[in-house]
PDB file of N, CA and C in Angstrom:
ATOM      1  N   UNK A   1       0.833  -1.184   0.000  1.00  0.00           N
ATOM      2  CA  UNK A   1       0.000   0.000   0.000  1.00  0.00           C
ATOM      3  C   UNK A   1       0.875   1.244   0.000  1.00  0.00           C
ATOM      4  N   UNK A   2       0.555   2.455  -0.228  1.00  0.00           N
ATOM      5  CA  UNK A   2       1.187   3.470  -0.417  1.00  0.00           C
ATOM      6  C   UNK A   2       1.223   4.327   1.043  1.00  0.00           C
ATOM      7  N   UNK A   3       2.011   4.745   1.041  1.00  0.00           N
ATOM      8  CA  UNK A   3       2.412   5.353   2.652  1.00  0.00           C
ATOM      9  C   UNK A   3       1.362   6.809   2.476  1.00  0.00           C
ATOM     10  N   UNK A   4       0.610   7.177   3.810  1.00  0.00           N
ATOM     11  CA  UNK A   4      -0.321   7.740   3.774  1.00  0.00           C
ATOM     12  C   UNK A   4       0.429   9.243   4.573  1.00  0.00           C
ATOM     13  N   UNK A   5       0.058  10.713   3.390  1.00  0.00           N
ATOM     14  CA  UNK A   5       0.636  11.662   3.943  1.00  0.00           C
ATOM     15  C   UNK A   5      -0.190  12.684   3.850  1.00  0.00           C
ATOM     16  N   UNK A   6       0.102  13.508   5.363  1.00  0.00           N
ATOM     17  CA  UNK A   6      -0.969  14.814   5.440  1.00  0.00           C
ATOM     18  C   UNK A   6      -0.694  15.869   4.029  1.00  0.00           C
ATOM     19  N   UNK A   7      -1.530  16.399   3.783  1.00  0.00           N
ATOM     20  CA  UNK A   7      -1.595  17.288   2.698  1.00  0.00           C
ATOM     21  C   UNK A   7      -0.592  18.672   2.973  1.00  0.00           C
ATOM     22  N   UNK A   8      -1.601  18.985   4.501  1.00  0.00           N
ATOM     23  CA  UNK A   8      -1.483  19.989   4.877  1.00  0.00           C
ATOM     24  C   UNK A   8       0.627  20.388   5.604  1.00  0.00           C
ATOM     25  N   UNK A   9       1.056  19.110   6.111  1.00  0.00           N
ATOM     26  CA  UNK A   9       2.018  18.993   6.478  1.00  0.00           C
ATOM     27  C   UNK A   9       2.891  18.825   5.269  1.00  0.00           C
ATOM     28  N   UNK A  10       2.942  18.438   4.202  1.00  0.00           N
ATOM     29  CA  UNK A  10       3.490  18.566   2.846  1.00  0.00           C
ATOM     30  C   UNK A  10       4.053  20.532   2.208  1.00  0.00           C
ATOM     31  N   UNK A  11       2.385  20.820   2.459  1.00  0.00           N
ATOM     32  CA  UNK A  11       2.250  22.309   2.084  1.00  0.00           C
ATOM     33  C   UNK A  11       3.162  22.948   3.158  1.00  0.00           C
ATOM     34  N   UNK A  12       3.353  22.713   4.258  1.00  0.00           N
ATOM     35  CA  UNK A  12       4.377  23.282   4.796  1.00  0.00           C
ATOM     36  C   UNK A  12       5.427  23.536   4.741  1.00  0.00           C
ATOM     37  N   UNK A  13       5.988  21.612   4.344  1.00  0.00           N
ATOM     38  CA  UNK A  13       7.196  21.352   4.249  1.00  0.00           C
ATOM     39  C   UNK A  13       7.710  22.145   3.495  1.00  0.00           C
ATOM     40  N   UNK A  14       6.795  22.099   1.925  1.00  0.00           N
ATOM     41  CA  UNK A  14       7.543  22.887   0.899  1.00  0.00           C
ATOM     42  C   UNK A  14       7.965  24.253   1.012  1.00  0.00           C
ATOM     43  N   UNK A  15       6.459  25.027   1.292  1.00  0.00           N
ATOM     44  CA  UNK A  15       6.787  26.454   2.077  1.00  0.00           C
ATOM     45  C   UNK A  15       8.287  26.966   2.688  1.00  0.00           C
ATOM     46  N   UNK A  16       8.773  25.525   3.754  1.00  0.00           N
ATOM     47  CA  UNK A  16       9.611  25.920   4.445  1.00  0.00           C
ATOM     48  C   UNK A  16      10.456  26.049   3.826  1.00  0.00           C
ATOM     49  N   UNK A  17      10.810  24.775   2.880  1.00  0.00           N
ATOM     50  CA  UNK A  17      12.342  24.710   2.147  1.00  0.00           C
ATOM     51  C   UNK A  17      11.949  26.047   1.379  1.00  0.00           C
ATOM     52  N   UNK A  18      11.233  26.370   0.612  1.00  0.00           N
ATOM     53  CA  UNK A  18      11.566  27.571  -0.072  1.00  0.00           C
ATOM     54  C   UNK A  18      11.861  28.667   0.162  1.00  0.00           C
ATOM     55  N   UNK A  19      11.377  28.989   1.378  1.00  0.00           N
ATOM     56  CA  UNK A  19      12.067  29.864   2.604  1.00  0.00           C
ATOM     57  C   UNK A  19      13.527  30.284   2.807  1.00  0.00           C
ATOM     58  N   UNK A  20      13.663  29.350   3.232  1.00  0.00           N
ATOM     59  CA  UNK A  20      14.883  28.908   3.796  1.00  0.00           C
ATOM     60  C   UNK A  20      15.964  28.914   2.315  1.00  0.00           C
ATOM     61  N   UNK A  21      15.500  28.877   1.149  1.00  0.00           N
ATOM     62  CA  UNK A  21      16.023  29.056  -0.197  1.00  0.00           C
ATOM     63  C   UNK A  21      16.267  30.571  -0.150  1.00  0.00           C
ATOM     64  N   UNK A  22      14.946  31.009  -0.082  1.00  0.00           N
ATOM     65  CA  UNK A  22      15.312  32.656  -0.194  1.00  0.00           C
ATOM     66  C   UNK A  22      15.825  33.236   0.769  1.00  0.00           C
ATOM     67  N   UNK A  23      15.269  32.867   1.773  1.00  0.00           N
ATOM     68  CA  UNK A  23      16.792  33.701   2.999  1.00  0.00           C
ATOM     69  C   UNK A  23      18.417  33.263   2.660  1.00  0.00           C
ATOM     70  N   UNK A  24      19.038  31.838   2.263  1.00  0.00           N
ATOM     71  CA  UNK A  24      20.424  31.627   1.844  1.00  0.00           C
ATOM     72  C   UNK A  24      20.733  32.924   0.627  1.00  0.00           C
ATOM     73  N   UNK A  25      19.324  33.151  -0.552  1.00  0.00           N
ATOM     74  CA  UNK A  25      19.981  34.025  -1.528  1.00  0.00           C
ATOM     75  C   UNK A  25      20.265  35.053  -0.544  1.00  0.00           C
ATOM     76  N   UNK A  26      19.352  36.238   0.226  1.00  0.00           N
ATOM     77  CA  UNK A  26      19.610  37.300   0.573  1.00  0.00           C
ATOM     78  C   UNK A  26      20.392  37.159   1.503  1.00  0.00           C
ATOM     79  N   UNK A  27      21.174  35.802   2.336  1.00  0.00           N
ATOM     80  CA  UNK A  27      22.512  36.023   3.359  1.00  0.00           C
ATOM     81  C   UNK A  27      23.726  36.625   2.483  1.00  0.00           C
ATOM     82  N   UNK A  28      23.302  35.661   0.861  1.00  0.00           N
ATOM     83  CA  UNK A  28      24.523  36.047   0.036  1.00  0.00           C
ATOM     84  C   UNK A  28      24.329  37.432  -0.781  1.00  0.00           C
ATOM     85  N   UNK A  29      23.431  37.512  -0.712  1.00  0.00           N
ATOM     86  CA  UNK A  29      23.211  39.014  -1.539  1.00  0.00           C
ATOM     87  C   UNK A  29      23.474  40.589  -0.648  1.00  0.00           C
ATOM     88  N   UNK A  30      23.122  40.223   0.731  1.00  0.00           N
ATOM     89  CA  UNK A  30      22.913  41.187   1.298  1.00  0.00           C
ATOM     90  C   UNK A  30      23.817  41.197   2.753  1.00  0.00           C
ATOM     91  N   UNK A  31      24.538  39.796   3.101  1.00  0.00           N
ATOM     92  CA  UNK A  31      25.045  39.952   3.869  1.00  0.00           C
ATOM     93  C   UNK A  31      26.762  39.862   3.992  1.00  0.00           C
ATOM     94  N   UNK A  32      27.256  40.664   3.030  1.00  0.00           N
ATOM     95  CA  UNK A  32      28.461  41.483   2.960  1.00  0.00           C
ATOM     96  C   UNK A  32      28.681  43.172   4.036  1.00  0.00           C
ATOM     97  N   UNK A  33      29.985  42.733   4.515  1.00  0.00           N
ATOM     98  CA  UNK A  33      30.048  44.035   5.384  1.00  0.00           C
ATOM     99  C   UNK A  33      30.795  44.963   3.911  1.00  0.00           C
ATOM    100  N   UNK A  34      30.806  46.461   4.524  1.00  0.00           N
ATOM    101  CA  UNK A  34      30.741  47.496   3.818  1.00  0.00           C
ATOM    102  C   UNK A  34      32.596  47.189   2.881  1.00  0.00           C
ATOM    103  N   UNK A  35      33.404  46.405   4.157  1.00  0.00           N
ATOM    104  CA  UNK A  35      35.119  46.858   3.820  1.00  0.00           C
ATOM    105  C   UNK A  35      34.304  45.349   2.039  1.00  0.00           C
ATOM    106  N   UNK A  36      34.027  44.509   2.933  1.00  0.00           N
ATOM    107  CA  UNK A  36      33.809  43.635   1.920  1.00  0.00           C
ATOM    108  C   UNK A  36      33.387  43.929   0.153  1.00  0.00           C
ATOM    109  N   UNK A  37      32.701  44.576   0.467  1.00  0.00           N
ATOM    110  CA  UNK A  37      31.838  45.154  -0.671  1.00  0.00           C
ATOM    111  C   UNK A  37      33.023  46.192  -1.474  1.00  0.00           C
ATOM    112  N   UNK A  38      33.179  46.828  -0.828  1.00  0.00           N
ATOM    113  CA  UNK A  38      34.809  48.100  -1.312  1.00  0.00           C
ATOM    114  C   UNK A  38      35.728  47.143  -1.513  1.00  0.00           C
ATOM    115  N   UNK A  39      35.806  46.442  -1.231  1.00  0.00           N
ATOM    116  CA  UNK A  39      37.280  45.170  -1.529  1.00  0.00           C
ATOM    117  C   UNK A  39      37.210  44.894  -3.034  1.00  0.00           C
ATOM    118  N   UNK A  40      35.540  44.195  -3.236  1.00  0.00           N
ATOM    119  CA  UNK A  40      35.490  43.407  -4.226  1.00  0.00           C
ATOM    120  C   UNK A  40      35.214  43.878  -5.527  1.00  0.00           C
ATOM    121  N   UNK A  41      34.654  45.838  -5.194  1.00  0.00           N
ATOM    122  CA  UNK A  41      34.506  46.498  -6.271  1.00  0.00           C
ATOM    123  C   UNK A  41      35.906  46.470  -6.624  1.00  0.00           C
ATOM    124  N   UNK A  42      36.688  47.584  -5.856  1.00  0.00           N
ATOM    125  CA  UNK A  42      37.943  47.548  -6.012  1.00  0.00           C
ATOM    126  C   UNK A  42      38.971  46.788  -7.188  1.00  0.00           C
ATOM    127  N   UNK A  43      38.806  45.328  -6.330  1.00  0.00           N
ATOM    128  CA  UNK A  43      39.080  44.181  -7.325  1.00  0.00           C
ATOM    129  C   UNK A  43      38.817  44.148  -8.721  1.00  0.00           C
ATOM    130  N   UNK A  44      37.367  44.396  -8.989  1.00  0.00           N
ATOM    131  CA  UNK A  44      36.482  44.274 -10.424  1.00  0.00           C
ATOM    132  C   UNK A  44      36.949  45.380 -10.889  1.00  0.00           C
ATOM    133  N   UNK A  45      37.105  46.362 -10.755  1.00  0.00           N
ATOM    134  CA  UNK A  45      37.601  47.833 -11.000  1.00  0.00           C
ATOM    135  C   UNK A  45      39.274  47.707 -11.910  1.00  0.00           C
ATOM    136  N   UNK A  46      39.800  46.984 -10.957  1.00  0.00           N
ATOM    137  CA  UNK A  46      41.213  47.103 -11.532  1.00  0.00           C
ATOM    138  C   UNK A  46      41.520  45.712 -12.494  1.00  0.00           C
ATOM    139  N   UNK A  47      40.249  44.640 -12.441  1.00  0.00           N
ATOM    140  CA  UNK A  47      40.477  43.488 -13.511  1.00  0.00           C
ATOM    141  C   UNK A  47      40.269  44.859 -14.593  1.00  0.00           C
ATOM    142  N   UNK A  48      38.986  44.971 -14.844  1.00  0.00           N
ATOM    143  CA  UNK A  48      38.649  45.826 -15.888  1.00  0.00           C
ATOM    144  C   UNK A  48      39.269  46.973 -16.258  1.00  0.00           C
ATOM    145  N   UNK A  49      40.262  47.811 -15.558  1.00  0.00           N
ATOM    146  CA  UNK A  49      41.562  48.781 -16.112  1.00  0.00           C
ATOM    147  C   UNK A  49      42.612  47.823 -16.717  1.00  0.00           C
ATOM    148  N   UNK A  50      42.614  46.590 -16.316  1.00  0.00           N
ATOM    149  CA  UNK A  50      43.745  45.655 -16.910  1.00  0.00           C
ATOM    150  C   UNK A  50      43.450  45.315 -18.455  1.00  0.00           C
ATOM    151  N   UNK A  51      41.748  44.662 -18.215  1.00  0.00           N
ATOM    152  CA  UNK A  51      41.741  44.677 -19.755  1.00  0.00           C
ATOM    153  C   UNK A  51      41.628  45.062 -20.184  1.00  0.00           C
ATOM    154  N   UNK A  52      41.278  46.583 -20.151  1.00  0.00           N
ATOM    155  CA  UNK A  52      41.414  47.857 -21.092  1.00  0.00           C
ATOM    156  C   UNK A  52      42.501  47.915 -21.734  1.00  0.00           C
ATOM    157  N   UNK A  53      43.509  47.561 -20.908  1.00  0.00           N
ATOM    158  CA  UNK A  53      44.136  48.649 -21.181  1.00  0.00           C
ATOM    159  C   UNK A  53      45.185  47.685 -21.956  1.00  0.00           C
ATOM    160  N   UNK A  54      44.497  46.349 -22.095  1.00  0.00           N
ATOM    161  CA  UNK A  54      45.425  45.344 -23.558  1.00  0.00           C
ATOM    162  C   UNK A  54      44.322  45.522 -24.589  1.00  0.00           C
ATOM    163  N   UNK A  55      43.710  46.389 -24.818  1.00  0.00           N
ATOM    164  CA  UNK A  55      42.558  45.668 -25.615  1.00  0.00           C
ATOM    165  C   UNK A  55      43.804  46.893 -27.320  1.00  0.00           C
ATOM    166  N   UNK A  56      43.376  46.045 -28.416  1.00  0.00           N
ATOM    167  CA  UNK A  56      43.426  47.184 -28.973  1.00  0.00           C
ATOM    168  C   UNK A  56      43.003  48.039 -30.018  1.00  0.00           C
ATOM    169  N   UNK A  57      43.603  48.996 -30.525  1.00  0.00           N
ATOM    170  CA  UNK A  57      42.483  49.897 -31.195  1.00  0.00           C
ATOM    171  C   UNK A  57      43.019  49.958 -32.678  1.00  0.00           C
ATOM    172  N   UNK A  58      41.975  49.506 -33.486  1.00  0.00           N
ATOM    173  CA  UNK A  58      41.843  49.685 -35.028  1.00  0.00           C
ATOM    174  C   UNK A  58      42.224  50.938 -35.850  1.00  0.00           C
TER     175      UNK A  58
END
């Protein structure tokens, strides 16, 4: 026979995990401190003066 499951306890379950999905995105989206954030522009900032500045012109 097939194992017998609440509906209502299902609808939860899922609820929860998806939850718990979107709070992991916004730990990673939103939970950078400020030096962090200035670090990593920083970083992206000076990849992108690098490849500028091989690129070349026609």
């Amino acid at each position: 026979m097939a194992e017998i499951l609440s509906l209502s306890k299902a609808r939860k379950a899922k609820a929860r995990t998806e939850k718990d999905a979107t709070a992991e995105a916004n730990r990673i989206k939103f939970g950078r401190t400020k030096a962090e954030r200035q670090k990593l522009e920083a970083e992206k900032s000076k990849a992108d003066r690098h490849i500028d500045g091989h690129k070349r012109e026609d």
